[in-house]
Protein backbone atom coordinates (compact mmCIF):
# COMPACT_ATOMS: atom_id res chain seq x y z
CA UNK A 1 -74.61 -24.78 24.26
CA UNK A 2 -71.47 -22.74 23.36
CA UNK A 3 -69.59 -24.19 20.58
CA UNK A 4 -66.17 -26.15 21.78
CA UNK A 5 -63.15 -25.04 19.80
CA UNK A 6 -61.86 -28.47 18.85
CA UNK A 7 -58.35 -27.79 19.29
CA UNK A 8 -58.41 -26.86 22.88
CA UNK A 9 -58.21 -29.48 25.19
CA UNK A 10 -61.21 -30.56 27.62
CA UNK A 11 -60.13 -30.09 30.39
CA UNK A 12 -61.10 -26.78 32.29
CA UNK A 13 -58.99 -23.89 31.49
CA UNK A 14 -55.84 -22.45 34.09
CA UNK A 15 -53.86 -20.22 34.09
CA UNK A 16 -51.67 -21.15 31.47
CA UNK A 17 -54.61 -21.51 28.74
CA UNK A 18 -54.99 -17.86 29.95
CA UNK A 19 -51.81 -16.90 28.97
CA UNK A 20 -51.37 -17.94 25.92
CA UNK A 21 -54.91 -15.85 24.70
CA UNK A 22 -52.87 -12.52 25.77
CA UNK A 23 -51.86 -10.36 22.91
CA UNK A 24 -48.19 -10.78 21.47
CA UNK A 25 -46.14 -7.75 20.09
CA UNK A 26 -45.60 -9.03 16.63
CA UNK A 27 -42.63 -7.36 14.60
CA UNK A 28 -43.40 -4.95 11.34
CA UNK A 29 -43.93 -7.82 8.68
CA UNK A 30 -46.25 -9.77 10.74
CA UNK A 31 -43.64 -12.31 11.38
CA UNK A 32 -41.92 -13.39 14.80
CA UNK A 33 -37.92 -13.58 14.69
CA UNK A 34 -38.16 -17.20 14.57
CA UNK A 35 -40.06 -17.26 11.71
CA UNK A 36 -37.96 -15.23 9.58
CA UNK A 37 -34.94 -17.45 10.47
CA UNK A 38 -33.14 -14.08 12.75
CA UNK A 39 -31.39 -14.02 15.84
CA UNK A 40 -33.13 -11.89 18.33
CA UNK A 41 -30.18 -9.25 18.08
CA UNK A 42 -30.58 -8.32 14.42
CA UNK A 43 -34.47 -7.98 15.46
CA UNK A 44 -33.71 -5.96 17.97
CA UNK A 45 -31.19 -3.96 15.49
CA UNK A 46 -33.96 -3.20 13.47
CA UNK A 47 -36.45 -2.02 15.72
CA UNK A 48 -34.12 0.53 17.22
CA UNK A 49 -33.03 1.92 14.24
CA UNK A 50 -35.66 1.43 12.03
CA UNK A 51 -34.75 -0.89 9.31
CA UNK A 52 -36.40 -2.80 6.82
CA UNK A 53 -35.79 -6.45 5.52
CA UNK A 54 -32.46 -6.77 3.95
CA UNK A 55 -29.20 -7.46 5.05
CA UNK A 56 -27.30 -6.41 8.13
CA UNK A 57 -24.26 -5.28 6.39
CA UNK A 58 -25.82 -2.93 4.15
CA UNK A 59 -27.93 -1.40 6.96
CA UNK A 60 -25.41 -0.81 9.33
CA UNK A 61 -23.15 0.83 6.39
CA UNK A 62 -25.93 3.25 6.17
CA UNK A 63 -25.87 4.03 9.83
CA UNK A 64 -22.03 4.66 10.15
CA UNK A 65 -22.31 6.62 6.61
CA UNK A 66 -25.10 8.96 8.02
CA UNK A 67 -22.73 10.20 10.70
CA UNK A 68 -26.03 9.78 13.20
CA UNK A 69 -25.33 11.19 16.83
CA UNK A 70 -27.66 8.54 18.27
CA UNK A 71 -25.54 5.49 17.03
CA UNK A 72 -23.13 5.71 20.05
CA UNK A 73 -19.99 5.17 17.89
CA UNK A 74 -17.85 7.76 18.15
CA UNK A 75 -16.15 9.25 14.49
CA UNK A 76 -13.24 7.41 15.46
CA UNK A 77 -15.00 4.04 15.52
CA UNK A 78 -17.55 4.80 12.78
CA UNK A 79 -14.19 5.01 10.70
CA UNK A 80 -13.12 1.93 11.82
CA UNK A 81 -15.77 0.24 11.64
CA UNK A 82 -16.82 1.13 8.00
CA UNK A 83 -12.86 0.26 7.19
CA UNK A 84 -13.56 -3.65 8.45
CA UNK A 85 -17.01 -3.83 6.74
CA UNK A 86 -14.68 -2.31 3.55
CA UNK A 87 -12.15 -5.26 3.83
CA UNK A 88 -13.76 -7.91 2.34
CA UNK A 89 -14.22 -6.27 -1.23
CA UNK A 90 -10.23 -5.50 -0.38
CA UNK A 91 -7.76 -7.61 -2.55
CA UNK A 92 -4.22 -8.63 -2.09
CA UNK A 93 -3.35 -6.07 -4.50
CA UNK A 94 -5.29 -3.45 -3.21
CA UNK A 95 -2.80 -3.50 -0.09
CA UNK A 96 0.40 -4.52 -1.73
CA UNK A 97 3.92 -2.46 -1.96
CA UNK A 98 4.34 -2.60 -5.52
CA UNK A 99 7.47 -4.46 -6.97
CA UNK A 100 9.43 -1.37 -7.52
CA UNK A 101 9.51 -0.14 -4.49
CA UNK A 102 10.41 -4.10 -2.74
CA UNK A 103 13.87 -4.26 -0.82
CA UNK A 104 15.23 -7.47 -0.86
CA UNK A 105 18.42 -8.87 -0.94
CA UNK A 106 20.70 -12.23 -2.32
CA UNK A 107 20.70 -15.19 -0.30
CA UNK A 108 24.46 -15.20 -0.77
CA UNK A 109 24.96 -11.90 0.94
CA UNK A 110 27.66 -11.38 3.75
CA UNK A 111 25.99 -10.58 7.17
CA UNK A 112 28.08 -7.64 7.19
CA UNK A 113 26.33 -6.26 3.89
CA UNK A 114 22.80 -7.73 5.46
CA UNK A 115 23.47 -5.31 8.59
CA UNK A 116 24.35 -2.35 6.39
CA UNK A 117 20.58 -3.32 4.37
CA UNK A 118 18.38 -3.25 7.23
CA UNK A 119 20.20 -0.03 8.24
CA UNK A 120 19.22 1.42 5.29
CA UNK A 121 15.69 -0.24 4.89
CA UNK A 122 14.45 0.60 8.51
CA UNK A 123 12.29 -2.85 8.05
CA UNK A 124 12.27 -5.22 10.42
CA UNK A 125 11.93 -8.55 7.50
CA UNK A 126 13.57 -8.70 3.88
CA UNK A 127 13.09 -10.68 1.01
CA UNK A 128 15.30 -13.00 -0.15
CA UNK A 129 16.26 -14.34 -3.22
CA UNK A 130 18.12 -16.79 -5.28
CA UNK A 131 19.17 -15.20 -8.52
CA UNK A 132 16.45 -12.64 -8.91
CA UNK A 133 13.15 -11.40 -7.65
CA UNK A 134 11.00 -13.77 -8.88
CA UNK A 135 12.99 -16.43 -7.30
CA UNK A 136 12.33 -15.56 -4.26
CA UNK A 137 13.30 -18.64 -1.55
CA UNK A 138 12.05 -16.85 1.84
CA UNK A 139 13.03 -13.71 4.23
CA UNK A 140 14.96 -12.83 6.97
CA UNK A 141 14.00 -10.94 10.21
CA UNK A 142 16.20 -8.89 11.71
CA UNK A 143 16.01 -10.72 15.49
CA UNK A 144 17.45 -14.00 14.03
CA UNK A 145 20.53 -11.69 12.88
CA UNK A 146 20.99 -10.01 16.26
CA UNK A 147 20.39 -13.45 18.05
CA UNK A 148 22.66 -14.95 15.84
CA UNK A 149 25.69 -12.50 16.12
CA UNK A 150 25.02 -12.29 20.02
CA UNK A 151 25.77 -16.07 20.31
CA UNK A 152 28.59 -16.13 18.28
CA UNK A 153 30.02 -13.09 19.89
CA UNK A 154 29.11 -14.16 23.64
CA UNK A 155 32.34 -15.05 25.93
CA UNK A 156 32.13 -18.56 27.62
CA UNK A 157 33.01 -18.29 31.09
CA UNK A 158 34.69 -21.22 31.05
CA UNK A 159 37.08 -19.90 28.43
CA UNK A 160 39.75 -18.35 29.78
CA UNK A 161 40.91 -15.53 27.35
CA UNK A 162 44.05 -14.39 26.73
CA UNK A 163 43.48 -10.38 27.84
CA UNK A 164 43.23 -9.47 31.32
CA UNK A 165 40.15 -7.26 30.71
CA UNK A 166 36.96 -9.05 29.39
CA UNK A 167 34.71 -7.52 26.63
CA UNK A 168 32.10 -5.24 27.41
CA UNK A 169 28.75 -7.09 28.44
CA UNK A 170 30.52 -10.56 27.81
CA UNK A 171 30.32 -9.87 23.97
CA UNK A 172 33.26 -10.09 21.74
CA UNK A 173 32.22 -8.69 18.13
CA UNK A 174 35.49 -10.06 17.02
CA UNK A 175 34.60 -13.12 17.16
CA UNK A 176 31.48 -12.49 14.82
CA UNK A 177 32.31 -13.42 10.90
CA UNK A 178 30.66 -10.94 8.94
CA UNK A 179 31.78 -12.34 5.56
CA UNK A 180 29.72 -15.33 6.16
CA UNK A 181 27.06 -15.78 3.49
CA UNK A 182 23.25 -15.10 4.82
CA UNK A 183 22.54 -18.99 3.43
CA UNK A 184 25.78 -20.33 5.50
CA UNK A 185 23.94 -18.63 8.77
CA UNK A 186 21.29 -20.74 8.23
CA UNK A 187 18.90 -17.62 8.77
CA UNK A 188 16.11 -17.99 6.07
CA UNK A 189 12.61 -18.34 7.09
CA UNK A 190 9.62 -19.80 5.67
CA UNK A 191 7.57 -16.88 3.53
CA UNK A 192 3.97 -17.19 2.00
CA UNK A 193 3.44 -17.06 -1.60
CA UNK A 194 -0.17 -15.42 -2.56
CA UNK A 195 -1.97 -14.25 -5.81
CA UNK A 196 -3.21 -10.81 -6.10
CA UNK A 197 -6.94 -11.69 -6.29
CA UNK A 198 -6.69 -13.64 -2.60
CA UNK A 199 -9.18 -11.31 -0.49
CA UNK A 200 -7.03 -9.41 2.26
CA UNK A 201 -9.27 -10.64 4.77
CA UNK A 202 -8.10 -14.41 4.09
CA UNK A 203 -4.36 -13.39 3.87
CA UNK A 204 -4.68 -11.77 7.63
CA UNK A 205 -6.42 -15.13 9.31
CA UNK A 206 -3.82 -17.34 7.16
CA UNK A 207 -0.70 -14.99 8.90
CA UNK A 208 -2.69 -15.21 11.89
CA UNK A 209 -2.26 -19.20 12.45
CA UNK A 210 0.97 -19.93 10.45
CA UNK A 211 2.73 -16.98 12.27
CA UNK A 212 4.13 -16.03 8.81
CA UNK A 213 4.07 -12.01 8.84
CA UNK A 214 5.46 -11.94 5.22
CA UNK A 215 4.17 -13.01 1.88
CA UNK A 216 5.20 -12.70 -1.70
CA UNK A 217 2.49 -11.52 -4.29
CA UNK A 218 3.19 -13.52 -7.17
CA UNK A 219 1.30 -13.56 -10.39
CA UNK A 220 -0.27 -16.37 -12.71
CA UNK A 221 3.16 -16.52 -14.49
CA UNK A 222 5.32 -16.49 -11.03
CA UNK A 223 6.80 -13.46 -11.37
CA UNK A 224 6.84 -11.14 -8.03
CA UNK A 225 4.25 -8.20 -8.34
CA UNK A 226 4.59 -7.25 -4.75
CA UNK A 227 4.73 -7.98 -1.23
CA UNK A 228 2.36 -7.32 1.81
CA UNK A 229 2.79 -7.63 5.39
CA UNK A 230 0.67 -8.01 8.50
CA UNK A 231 1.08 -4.52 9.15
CA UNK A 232 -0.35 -3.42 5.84
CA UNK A 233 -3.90 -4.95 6.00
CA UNK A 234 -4.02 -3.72 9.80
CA UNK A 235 -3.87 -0.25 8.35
CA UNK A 236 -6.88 -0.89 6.02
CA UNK A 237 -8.75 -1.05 9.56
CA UNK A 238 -6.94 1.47 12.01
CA UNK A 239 -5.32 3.81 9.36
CA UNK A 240 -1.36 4.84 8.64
CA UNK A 241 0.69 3.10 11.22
CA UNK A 242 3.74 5.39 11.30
CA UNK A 243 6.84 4.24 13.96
CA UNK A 244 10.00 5.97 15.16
CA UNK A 245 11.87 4.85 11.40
CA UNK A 246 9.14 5.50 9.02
CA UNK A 247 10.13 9.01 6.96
CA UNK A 248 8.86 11.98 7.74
CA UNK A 249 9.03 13.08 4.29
CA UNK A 250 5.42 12.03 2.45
CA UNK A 251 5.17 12.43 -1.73
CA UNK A 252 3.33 15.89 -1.77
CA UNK A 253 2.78 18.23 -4.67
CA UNK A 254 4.29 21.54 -3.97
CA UNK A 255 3.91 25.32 -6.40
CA UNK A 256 6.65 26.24 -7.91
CA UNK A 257 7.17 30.48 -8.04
CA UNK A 258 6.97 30.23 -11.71
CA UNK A 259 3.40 28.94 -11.36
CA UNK A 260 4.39 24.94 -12.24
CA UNK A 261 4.23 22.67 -9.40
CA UNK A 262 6.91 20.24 -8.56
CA UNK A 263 5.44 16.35 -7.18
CA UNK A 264 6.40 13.13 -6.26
CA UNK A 265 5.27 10.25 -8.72
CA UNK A 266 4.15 8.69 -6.02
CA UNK A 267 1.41 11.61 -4.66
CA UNK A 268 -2.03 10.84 -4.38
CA UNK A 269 -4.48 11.90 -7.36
CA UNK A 270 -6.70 13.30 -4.40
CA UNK A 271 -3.36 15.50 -3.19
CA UNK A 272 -2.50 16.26 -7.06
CA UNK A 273 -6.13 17.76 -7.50
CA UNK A 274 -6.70 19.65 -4.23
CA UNK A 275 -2.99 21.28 -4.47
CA UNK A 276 -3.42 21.93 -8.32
CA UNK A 277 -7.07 22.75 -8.85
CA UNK A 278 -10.33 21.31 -10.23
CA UNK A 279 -8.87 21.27 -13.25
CA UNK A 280 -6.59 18.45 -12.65
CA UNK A 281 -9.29 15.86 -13.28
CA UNK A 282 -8.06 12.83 -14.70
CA UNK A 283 -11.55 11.28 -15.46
CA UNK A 284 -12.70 7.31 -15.08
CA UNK A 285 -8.79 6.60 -14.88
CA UNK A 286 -8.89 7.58 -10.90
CA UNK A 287 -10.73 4.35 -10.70
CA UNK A 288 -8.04 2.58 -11.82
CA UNK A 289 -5.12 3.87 -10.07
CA UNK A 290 -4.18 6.08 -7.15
CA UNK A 291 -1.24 8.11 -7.75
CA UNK A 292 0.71 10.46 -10.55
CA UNK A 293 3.04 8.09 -11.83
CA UNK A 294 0.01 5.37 -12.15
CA UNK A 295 -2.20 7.81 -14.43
CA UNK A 296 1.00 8.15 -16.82
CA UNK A 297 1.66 4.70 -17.27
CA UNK A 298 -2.24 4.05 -17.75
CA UNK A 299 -1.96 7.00 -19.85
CA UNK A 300 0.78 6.47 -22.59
CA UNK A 301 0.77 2.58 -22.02
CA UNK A 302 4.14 1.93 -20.81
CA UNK A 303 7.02 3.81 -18.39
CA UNK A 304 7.72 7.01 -19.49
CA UNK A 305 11.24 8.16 -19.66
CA UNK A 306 13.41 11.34 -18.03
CA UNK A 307 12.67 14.29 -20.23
CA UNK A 308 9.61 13.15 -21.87
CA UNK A 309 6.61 15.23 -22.07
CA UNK A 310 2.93 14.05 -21.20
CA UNK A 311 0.14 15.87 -22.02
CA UNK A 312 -3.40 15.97 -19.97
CA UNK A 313 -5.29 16.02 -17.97
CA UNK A 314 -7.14 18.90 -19.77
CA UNK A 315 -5.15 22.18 -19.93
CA UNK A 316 -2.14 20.93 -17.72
CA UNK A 317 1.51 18.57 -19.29
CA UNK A 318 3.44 16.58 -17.12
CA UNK A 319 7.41 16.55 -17.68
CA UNK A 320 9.19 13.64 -16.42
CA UNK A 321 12.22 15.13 -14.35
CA UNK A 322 13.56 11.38 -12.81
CA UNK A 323 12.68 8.13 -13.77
CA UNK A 324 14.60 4.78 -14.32
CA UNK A 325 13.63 1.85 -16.16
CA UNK A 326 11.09 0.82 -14.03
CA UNK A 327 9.37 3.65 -12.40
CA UNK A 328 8.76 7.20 -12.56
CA UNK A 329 10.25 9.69 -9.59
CA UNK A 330 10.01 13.15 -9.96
CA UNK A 331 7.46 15.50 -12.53
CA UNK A 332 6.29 19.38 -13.34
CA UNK A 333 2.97 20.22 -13.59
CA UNK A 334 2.00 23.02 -15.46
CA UNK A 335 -0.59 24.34 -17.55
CA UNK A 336 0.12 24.39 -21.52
CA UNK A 337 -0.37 27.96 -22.05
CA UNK A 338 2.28 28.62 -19.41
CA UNK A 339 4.57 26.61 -20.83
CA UNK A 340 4.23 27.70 -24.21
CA UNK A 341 4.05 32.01 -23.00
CA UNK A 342 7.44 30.85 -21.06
CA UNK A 343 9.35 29.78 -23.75
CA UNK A 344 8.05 32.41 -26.38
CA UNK A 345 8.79 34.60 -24.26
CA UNK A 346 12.52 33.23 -23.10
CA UNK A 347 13.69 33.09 -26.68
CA UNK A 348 13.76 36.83 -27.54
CA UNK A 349 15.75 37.11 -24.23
CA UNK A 350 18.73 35.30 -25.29
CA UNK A 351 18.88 36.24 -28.69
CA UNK A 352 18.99 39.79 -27.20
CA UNK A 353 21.52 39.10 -24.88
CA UNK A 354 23.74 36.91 -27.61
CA UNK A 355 23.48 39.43 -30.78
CA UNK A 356 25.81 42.40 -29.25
CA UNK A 357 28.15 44.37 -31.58
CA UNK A 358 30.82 44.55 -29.73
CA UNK A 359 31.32 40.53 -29.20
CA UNK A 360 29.42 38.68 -32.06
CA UNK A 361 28.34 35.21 -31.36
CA UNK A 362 30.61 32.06 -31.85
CA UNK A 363 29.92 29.87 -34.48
CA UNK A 364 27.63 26.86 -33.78
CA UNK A 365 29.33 23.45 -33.24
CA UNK A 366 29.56 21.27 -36.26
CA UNK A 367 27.33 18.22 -34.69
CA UNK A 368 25.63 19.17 -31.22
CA UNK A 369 26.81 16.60 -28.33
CA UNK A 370 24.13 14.25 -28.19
CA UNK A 371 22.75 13.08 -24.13
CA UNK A 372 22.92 9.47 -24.11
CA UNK A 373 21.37 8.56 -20.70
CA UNK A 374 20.63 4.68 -20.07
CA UNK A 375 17.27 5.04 -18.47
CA UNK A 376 16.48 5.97 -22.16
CA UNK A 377 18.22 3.55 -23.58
CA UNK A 378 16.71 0.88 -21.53
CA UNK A 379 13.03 2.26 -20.95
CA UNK A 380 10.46 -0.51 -20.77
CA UNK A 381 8.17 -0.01 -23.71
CA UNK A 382 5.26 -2.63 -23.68
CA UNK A 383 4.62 -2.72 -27.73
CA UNK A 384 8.35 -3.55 -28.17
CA UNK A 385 9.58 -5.56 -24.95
CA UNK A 386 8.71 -7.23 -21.16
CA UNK A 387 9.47 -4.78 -18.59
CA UNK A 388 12.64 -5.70 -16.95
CA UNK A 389 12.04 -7.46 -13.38
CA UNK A 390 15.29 -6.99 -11.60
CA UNK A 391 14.88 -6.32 -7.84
């Protein structure tokens, strides 16, 4: 008599005894989905494309790094896609406009000097302040000014006015006080308030539900280091938003005929080195900043001043051409030797041109006039004093 396996049940086998004796795909691992606590889509992930046991994230970077042709994404949404996996190692003050380069204004401005700002600007919310920067009280969007003068300039019809011919579109700008003070208007908003280590992920789904579209970087001391907006973390995902007022005019590196190149401080490292050559390699510091006027800060240790001469990377010195107390504008590139062959070579020129018998040259000046400029006077210099934060 056949041996009875004694976890089957007595009762004569059906159909559904049958079933469960059929063979069962079983996964690479030996383990169903269920067992190795996955959803049946990241399963299914890995048996298409082949993956092994690990995580999701890190496979799927792999994919959209590979470039494959048989993921389906097109380059456009590889990009973005790679760009929201990227965000969360992305910090506040990864995505930040830096403090220098903030335009806000005094909550006792007159709305006539607020219009003449957000002219200028071409931004749709300011920062505003109490006495300085770092006491920053909230912002002001530029609707609640136009919704504000448009009441106070809109003719009642029951008013009878005194002209025979009414205003143009019922408005009468006349009406409209623009030395009131921006606090009198009553036109501050809320802002948020945010340290630079807050992941940029969490700053988007906090501006998300409180509707705030504005927030103040602010470091451990309280002092403003910058300000984001919704629209910068969006372009961490889609790229460079540009609009109708944005400038057309991007900091670029350009060569010079002498062989120097002319650049804005604020030019990529990446630009700097393509435009310039391999040569321009500034080492492990490109890990710690992006742009020209970045490396010489991280270089020297402090903001350099107009005139002043930094040397390196390599073979190449930067001269400062513009700067102000707090950042850097305008520099020359150029290689040492070039530099140094320029001016040896400039010198017998004008002694050439100055020695002449016929007119001999005038006497020197008792004491040479001495260039007092006060972005010298008043350059920040960390090993002597705080860097000045005046908006």
């Amino acid at each position: 008599m056949p041996e009875q396996d004694p976890s089957s049940p007595s009762e004569p086998l059906g159909p559904a005894h049958e079933s469960r004796n059929l063979p069962v795909l079983i996964p690479p691992g030996g383990l169903v989905p269920h067992q190795r606590h996955e959803g049946w889509l990241v399963w299914a992930l890995r048996v298409m494309f082949g993956w092994q046991a690990g995580s999701v994230r890190a496979n799927l970077t792999d994919v959209l790094r590979a470039g494959a042709g048989g993921t389906g994404f097109s380059p456009k949404e590889s990009v973005m896609l790679q760009n929201i996996l990227g965000l969360r190692e992305r910090r506040v003050v990864d995505v930040m406009v830096p403090r220098a380069d903030i335009i806000a204004v005094q909550q006792e401005i007159a709305l006539g000097e607020l219009m003449k700002v957000f002219a200028s600007a071409g931004h749709s919310r300011l920062v505003v302040y109490d006495e300085m920067l770092d006491d920053a009280v909230g912002m002001v969007h530029i609707r609640d000014l136009m919704a504000f003068m448009t009441a106070r300039a809109e003719v009642r019809p029951s008013a009878k006015p005194r002209r025979r011919k009414l205003p143009a579109a019922g408005l009468d700008l006349k009406a409209v006080d623009l030395s009131m003070p921006l606090s009198g208007a009553k036109l501050i908003r809320e802002m948020l308030f945010v340290p630079p280590s807050m992941p940029a992920m969490d700053l988007l789904a906090r501006m998300q539900t409180s509707r705030i579209h504005l927030a103040l970087v602010v470091d451990e001391y309280g002092g403003a280091d910058g300000v984001v907006s919704i629209e910068d973390i969006v372009e961490e995902i889609v790229g460079e938003i540009e609009d109708e007022h944005d400038d057309d005019v991007r900091p670029n590196v350009e060569r010079q005929a002498d062989g120097s190149f002319l650049a804005d401080a604020r030019a990529q490292l990446d630009d700097v080195t393509t435009t310039v050559g391999a040569d321009f390699d500034v080492g492990e510091i490109a890990n710690e900043v992006d742009t020209l006027a970045g490396y010489i800060a991280t270089r020297i240790g402090r903001v350099p001043v107009r005139g002043e001469l930094v040397p390196g990377p390599g073979p190449f010195e930067i001269e400062v051409l513009d700067a102000d107390p707090r950042r850097v504008k305008k520099l020359r590139i150029y290689r040492s030797a070039d530099r140094r062959n320029g001016h040896r070579n400039e010198a017998p020129r004008r002694a050439a041109d100055t020695a002449t018998p016929a007119q001999p040259a005038p006497p020197p000046p008792a004491e040479l006039p001495i260039a007092r400029d006060a972005a010298v006077k008043l350059s920040p210099d960390p090993a002597s004093q705080k860097t000045p934060r005046q908006p």
